[in-house]
PDB file of N, CA and C in Angstrom:
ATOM      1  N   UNK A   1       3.849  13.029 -11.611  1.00  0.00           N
ATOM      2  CA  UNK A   1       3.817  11.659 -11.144  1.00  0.00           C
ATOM      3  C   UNK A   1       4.021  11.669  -9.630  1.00  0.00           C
ATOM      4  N   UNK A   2       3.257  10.632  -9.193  1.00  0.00           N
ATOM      5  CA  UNK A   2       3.243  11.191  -7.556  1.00  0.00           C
ATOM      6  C   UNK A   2       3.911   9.421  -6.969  1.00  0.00           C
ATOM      7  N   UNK A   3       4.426   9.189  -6.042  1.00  0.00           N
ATOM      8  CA  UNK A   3       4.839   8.230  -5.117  1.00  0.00           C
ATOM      9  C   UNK A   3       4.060   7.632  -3.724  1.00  0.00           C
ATOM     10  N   UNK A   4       3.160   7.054  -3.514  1.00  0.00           N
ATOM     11  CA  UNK A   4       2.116   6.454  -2.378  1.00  0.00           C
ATOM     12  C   UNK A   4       2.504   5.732  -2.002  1.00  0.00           C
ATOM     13  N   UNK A   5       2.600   5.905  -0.215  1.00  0.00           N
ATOM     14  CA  UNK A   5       3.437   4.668   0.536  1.00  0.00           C
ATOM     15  C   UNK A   5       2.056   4.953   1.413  1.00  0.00           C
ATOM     16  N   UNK A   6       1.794   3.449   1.595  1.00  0.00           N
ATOM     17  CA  UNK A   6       0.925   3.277   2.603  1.00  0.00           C
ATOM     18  C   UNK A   6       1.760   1.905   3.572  1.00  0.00           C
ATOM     19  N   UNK A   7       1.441   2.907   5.164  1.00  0.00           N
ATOM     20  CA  UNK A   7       2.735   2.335   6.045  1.00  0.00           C
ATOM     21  C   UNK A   7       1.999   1.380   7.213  1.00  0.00           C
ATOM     22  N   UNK A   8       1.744   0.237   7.405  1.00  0.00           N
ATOM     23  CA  UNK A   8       0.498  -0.403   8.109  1.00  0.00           C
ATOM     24  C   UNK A   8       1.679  -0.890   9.530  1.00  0.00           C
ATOM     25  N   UNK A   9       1.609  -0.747  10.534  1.00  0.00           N
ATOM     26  CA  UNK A   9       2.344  -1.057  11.735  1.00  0.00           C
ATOM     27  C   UNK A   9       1.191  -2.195  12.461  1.00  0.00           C
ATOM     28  N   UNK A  10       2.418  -3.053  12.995  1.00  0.00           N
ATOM     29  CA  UNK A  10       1.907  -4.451  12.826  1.00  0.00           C
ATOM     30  C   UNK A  10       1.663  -4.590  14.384  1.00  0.00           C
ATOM     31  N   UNK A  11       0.591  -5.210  14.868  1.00  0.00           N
ATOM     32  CA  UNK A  11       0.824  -6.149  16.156  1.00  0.00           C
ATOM     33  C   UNK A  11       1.991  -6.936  16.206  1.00  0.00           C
ATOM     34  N   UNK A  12       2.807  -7.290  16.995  1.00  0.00           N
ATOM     35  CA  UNK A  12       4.281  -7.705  16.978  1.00  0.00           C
ATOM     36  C   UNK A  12       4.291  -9.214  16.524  1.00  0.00           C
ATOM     37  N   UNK A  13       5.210  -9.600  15.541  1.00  0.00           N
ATOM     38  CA  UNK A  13       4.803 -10.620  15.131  1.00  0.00           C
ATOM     39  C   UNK A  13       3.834 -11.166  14.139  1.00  0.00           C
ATOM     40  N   UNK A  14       3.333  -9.781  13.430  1.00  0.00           N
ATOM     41  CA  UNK A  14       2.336 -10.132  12.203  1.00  0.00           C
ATOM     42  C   UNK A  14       2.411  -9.514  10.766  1.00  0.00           C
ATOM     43  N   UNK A  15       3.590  -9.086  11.073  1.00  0.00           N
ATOM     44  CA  UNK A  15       4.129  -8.428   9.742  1.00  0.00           C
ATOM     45  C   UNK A  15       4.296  -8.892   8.692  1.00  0.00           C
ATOM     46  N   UNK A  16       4.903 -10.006   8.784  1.00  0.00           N
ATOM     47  CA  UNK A  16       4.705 -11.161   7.680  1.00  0.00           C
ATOM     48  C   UNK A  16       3.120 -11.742   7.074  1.00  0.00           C
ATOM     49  N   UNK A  17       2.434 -12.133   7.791  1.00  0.00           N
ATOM     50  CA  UNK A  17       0.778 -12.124   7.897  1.00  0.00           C
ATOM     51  C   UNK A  17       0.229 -10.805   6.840  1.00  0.00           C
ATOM     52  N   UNK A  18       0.691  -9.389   8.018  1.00  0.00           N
ATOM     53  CA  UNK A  18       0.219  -8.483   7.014  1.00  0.00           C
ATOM     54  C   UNK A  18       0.518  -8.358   5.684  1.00  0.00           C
ATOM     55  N   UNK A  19       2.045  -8.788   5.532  1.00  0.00           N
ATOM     56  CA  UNK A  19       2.604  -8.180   3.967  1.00  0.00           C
ATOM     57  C   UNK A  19       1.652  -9.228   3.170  1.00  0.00           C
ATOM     58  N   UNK A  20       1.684 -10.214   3.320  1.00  0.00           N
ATOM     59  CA  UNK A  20       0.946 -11.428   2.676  1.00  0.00           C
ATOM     60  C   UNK A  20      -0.951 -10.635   1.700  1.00  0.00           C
ATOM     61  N   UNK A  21      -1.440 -10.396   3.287  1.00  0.00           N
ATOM     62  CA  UNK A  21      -2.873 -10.080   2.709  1.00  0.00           C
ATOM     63  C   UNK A  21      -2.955  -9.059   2.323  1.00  0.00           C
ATOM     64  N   UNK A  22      -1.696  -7.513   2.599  1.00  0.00           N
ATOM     65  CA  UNK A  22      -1.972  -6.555   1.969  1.00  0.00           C
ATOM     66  C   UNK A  22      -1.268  -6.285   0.034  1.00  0.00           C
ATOM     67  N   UNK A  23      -0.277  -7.781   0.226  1.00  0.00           N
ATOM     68  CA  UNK A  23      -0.101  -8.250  -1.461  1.00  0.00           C
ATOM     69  C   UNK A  23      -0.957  -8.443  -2.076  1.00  0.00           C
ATOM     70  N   UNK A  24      -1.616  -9.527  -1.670  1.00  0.00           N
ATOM     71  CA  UNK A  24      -3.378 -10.374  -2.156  1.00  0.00           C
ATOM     72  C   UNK A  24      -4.485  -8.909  -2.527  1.00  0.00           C
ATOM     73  N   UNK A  25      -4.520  -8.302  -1.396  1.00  0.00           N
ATOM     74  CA  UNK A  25      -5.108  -7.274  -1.623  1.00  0.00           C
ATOM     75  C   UNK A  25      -5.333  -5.990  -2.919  1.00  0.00           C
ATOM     76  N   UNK A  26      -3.793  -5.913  -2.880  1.00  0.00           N
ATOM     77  CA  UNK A  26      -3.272  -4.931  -3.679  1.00  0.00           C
ATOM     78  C   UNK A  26      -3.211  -5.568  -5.429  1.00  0.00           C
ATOM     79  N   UNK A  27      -2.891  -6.971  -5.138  1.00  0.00           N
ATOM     80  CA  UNK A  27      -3.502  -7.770  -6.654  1.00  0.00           C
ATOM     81  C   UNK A  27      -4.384  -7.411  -6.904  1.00  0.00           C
ATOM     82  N   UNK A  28      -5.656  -7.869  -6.152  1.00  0.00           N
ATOM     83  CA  UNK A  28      -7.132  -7.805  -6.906  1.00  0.00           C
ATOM     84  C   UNK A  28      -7.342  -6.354  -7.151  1.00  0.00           C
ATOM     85  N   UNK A  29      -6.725  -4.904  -6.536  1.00  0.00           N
ATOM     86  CA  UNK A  29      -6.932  -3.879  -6.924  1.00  0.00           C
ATOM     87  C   UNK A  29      -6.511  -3.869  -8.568  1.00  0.00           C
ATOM     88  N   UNK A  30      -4.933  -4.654  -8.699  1.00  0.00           N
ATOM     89  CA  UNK A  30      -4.483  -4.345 -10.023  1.00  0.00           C
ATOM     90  C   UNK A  30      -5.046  -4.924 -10.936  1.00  0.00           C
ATOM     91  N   UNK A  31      -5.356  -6.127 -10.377  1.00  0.00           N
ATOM     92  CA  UNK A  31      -6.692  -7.123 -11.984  1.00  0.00           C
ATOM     93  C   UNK A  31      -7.976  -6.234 -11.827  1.00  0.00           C
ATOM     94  N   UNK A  32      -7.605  -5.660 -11.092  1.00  0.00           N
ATOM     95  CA  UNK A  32      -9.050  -4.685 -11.476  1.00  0.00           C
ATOM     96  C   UNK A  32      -9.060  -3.919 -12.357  1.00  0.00           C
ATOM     97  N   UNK A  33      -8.079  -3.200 -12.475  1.00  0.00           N
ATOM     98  CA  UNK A  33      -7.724  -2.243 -13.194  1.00  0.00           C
ATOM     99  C   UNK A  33      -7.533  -0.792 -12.688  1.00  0.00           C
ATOM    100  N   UNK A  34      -7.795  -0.534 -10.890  1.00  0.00           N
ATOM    101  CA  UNK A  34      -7.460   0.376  -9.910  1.00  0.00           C
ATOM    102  C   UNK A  34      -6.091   0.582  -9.872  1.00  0.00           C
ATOM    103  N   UNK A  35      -4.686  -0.398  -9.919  1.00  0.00           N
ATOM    104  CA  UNK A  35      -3.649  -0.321  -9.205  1.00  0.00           C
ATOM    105  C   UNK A  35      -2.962  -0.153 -10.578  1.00  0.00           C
ATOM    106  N   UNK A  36      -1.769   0.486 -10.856  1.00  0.00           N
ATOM    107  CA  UNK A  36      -0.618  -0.599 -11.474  1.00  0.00           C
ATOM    108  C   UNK A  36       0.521  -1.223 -10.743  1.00  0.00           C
ATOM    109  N   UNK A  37       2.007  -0.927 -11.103  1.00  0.00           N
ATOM    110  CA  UNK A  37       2.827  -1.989 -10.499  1.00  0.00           C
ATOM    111  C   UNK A  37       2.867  -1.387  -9.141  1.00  0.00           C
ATOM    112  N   UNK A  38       3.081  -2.175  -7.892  1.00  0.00           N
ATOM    113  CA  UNK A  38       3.497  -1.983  -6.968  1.00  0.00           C
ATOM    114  C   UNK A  38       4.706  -2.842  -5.726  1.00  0.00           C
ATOM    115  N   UNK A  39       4.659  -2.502  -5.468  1.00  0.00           N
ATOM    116  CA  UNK A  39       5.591  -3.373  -4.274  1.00  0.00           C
ATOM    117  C   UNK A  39       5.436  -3.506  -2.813  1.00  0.00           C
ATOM    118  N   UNK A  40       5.200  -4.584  -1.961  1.00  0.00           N
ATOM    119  CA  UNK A  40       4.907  -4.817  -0.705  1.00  0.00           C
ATOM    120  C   UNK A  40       5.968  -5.548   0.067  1.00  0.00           C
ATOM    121  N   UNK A  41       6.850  -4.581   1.227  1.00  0.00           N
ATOM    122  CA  UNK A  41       7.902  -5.306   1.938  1.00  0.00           C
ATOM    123  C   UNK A  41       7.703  -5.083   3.282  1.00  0.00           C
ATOM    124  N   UNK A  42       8.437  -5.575   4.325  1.00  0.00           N
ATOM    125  CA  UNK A  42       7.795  -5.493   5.748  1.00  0.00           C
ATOM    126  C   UNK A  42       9.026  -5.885   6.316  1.00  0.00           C
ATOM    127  N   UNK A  43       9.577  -5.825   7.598  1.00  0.00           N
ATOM    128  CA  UNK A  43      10.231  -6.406   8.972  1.00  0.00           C
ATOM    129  C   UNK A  43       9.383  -6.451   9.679  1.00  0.00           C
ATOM    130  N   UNK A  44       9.520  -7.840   9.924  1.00  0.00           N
ATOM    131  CA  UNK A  44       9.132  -8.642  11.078  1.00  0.00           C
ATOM    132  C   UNK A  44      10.079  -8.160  12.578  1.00  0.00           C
ATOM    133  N   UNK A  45      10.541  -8.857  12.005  1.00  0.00           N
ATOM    134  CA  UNK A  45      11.879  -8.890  13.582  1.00  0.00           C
ATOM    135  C   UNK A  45      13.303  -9.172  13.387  1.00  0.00           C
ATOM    136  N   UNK A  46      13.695  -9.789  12.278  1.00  0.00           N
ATOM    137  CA  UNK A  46      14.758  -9.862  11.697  1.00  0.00           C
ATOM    138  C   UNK A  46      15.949  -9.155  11.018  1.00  0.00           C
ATOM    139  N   UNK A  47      15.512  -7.910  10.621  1.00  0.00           N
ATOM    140  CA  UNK A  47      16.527  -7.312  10.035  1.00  0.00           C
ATOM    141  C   UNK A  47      16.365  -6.165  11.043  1.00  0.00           C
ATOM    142  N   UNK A  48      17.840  -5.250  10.838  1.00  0.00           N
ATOM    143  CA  UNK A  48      17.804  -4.183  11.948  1.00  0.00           C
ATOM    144  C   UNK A  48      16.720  -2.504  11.401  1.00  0.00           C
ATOM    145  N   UNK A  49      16.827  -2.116  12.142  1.00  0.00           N
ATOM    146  CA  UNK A  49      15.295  -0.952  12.209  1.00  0.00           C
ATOM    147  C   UNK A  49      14.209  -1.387  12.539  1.00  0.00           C
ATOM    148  N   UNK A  50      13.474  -0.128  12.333  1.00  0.00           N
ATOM    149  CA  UNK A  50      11.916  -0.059  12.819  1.00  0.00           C
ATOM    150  C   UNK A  50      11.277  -1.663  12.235  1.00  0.00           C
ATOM    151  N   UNK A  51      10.947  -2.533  13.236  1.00  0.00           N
ATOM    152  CA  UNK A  51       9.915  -3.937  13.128  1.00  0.00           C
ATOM    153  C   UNK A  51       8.922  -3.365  13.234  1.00  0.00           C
ATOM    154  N   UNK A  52       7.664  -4.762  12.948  1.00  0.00           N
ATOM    155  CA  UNK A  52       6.932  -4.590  12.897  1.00  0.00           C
ATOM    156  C   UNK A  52       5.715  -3.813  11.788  1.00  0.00           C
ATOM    157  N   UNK A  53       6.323  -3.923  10.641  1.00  0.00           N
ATOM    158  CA  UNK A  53       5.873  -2.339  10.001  1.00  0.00           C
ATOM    159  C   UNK A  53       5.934  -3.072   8.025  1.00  0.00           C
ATOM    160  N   UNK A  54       5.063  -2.920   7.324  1.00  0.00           N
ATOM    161  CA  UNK A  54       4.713  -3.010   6.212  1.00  0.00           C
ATOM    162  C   UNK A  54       4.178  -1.702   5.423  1.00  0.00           C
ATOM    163  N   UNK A  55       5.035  -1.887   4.356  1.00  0.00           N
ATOM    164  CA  UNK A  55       5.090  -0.531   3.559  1.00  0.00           C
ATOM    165  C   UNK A  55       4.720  -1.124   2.173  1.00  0.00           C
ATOM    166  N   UNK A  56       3.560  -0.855   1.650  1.00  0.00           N
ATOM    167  CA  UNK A  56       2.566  -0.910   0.300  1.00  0.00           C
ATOM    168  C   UNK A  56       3.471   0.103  -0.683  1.00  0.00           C
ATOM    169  N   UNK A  57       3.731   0.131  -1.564  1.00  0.00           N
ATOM    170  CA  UNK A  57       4.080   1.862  -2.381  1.00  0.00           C
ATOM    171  C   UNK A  57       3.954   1.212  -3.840  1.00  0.00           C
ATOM    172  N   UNK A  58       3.519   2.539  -4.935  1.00  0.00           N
ATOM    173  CA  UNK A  58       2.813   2.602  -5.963  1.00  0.00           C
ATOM    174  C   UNK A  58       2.786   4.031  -6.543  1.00  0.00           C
ATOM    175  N   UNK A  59       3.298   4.101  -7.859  1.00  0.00           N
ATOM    176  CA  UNK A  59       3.234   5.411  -8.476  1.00  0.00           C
ATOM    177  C   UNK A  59       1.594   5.384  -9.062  1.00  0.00           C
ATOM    178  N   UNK A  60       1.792   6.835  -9.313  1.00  0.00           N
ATOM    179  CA  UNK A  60       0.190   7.045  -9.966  1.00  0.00           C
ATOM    180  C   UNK A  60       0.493   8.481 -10.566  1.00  0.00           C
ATOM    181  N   UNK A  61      -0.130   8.763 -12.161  1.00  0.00           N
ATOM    182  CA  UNK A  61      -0.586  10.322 -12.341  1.00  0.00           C
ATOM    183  C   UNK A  61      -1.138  11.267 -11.415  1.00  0.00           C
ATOM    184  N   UNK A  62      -2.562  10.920 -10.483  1.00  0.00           N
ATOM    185  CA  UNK A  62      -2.792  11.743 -10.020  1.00  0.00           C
ATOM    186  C   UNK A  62      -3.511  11.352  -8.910  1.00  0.00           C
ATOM    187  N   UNK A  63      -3.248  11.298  -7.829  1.00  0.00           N
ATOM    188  CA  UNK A  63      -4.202  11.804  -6.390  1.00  0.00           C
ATOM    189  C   UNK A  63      -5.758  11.754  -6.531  1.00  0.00           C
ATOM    190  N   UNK A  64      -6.199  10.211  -6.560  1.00  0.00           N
ATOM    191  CA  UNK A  64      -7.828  10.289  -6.503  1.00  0.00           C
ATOM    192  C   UNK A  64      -8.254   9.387  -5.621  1.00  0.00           C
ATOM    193  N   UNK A  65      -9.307   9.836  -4.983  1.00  0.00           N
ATOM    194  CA  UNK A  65     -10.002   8.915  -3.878  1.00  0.00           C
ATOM    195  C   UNK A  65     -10.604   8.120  -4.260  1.00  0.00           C
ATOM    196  N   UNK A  66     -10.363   7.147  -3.156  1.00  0.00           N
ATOM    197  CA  UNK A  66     -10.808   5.650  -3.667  1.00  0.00           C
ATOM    198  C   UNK A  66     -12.286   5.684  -3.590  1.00  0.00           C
ATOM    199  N   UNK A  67     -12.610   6.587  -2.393  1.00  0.00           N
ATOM    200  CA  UNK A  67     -14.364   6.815  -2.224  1.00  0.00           C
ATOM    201  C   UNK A  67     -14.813   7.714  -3.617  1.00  0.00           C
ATOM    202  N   UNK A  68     -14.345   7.962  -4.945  1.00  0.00           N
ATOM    203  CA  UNK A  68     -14.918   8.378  -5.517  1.00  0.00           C
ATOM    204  C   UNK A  68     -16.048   8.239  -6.102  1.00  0.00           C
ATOM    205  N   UNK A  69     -17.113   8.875  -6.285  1.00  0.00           N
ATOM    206  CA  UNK A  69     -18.336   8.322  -7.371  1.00  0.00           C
ATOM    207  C   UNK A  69     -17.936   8.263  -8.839  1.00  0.00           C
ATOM    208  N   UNK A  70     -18.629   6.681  -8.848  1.00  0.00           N
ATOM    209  CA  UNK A  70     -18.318   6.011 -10.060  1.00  0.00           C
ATOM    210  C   UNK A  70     -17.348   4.733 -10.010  1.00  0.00           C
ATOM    211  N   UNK A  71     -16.247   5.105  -8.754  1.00  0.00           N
ATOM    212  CA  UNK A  71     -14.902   3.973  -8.445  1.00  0.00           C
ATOM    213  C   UNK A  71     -15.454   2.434  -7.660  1.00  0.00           C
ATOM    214  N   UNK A  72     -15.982   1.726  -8.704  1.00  0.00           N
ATOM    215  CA  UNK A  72     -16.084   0.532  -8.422  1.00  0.00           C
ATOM    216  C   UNK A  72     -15.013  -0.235  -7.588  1.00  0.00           C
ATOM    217  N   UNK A  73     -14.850  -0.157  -6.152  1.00  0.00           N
ATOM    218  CA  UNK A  73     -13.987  -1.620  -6.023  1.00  0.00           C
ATOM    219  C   UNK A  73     -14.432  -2.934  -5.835  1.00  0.00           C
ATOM    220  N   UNK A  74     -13.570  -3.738  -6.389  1.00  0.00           N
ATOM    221  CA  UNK A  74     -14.134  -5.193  -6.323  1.00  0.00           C
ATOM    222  C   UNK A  74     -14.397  -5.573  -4.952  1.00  0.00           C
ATOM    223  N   UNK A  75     -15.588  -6.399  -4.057  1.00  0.00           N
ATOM    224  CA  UNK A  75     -15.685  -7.047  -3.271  1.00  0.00           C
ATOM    225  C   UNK A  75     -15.120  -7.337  -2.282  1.00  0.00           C
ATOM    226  N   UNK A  76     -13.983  -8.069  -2.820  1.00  0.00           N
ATOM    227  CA  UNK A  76     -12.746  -8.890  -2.368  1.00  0.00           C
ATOM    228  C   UNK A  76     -11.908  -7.969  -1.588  1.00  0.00           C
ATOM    229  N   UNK A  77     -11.872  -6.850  -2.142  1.00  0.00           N
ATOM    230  CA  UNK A  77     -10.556  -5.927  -1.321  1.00  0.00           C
ATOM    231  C   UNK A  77     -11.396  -5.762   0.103  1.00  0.00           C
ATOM    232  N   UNK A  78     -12.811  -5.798   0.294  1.00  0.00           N
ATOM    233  CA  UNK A  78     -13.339  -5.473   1.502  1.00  0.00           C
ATOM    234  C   UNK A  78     -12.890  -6.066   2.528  1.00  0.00           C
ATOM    235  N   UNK A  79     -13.007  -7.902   1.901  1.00  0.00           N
ATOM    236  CA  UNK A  79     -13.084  -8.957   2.666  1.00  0.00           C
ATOM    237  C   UNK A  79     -11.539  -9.521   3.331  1.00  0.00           C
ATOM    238  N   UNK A  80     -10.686  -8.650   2.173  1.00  0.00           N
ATOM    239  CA  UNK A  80      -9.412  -9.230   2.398  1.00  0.00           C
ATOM    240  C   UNK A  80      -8.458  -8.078   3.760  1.00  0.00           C
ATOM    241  N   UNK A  81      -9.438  -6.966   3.138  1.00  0.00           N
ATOM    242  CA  UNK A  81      -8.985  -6.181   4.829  1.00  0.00           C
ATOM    243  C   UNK A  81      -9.821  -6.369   5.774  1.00  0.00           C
ATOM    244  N   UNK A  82     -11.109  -6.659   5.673  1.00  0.00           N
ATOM    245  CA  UNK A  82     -11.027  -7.254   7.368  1.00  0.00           C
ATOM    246  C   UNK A  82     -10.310  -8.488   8.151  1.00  0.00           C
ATOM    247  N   UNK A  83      -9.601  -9.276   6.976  1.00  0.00           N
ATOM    248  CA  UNK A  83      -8.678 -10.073   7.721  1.00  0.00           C
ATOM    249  C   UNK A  83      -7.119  -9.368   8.297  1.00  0.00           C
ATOM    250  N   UNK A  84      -7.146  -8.668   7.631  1.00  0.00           N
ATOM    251  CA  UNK A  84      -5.856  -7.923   8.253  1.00  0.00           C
ATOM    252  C   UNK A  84      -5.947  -6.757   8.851  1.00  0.00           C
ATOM    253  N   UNK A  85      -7.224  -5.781   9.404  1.00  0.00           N
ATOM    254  CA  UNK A  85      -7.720  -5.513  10.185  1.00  0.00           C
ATOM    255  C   UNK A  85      -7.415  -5.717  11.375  1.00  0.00           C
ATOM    256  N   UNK A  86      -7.687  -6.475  12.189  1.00  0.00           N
ATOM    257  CA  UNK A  86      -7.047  -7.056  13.190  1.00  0.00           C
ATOM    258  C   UNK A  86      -5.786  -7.190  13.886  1.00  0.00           C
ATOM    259  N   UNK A  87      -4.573  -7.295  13.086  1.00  0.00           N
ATOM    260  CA  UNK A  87      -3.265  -7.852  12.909  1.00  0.00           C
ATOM    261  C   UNK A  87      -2.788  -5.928  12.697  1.00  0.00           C
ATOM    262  N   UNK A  88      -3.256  -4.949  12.942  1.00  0.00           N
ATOM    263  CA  UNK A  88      -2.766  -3.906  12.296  1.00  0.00           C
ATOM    264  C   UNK A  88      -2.987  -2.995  13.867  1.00  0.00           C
ATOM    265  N   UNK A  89      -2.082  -2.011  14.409  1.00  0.00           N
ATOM    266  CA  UNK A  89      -1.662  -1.081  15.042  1.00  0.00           C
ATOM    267  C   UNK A  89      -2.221   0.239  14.435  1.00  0.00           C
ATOM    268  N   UNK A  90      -1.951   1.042  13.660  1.00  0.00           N
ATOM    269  CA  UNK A  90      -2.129   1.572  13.150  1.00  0.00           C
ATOM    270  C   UNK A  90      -1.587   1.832  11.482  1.00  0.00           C
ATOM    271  N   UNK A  91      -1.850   2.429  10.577  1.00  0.00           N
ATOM    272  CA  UNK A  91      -1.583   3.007   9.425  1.00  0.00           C
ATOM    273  C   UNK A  91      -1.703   4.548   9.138  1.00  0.00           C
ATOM    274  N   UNK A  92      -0.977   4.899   7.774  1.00  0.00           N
ATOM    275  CA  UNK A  92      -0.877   5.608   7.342  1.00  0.00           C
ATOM    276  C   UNK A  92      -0.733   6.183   6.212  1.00  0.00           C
ATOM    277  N   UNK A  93      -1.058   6.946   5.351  1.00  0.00           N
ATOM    278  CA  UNK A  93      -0.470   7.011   3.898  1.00  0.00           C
ATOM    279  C   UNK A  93       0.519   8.538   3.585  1.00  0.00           C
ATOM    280  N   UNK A  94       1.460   8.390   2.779  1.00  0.00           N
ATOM    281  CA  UNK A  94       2.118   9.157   2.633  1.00  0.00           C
ATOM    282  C   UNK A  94       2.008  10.020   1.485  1.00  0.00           C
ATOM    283  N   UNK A  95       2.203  10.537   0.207  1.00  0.00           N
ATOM    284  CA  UNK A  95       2.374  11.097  -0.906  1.00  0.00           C
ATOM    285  C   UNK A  95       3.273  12.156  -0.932  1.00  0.00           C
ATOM    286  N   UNK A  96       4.436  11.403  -2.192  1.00  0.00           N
ATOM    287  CA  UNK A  96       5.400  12.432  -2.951  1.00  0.00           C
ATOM    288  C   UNK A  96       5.206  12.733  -4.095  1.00  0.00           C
ATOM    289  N   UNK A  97       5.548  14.196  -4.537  1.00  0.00           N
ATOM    290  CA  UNK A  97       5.845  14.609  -5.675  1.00  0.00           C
ATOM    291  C   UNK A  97       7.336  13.857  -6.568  1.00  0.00           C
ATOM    292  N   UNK A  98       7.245  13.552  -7.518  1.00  0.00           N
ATOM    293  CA  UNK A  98       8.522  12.732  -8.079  1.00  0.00           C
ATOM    294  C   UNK A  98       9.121  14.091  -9.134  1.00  0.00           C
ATOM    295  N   UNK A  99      10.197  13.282  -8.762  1.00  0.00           N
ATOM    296  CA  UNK A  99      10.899  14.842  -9.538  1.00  0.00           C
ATOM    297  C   UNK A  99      10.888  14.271 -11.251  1.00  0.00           C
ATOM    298  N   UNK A 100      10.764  14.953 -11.983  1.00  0.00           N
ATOM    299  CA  UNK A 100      10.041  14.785 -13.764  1.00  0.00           C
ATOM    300  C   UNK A 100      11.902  14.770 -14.497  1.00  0.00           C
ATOM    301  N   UNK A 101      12.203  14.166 -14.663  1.00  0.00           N
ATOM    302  CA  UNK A 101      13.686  14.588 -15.246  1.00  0.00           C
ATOM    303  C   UNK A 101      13.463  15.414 -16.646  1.00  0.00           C
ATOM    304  N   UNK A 102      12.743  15.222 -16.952  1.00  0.00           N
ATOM    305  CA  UNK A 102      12.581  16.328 -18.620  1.00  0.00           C
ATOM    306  C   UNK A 102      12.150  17.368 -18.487  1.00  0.00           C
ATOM    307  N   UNK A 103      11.934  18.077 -16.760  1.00  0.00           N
ATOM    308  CA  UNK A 103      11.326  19.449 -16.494  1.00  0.00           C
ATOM    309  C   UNK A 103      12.784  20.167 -15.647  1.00  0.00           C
ATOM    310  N   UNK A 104      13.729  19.625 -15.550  1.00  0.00           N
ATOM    311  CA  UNK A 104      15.092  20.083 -15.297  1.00  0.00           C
ATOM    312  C   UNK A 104      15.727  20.575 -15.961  1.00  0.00           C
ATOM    313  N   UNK A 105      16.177  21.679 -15.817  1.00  0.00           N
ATOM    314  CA  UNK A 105      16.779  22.683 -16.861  1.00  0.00           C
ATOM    315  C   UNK A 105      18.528  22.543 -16.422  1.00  0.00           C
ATOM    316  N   UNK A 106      19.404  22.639 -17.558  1.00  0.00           N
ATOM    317  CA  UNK A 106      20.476  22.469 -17.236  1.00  0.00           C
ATOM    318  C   UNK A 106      20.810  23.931 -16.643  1.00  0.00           C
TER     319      UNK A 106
END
């Protein structure tokens, strides 16, 4: 089981904006049937640490590209990142290995 943080750094002041459309976003992946559960949180400017900055994250079995042949994405995810496109500094994605608790040996 693997752990995916995708880390989107905000033009100052759009973090909130971003978390918004990269939620919306990350829905229509899951009514798709691409995503399952995930979670989308961000600082703006308000709490202490790194601002500016929205963090997507989502478990998955296994490591597959979204450009795969055959991987239909819906439309919508196109349209909904070029609105937040704009509003974005840079990104990044991360991936962890999760530790399996039933592969731990006493």
């Amino acid at each position: 089981m693997y752990k995916l943080r995708r880390v989107y750094r905000t033009k100052p002041g759009e973090a909130s904006n971003v978390a918004k459309l990269v939620y919306i976003q990350t829905k229509i992946l899951q009514d798709a049937g691409h995503r399952g559960e995930f979670t989308v949180s961000y600082n703006g400017y308000t709490l202490p640490g790194e601002t500016n900055i929205v963090i997507l994250e989502w478990h998955d079995d296994q490591i597959m590209s979204p450009g795969r042949p055959g991987n239909n994405m819906p439309p919508e995810v196109f349209a909904v990142g070029r609105e937040y496109s704009p509003l974005i500094e840079s990104q990044h994605i991360e991936f962890y290995e999760m530790v399996d608790p039933s592969r731990i040996e006493d």
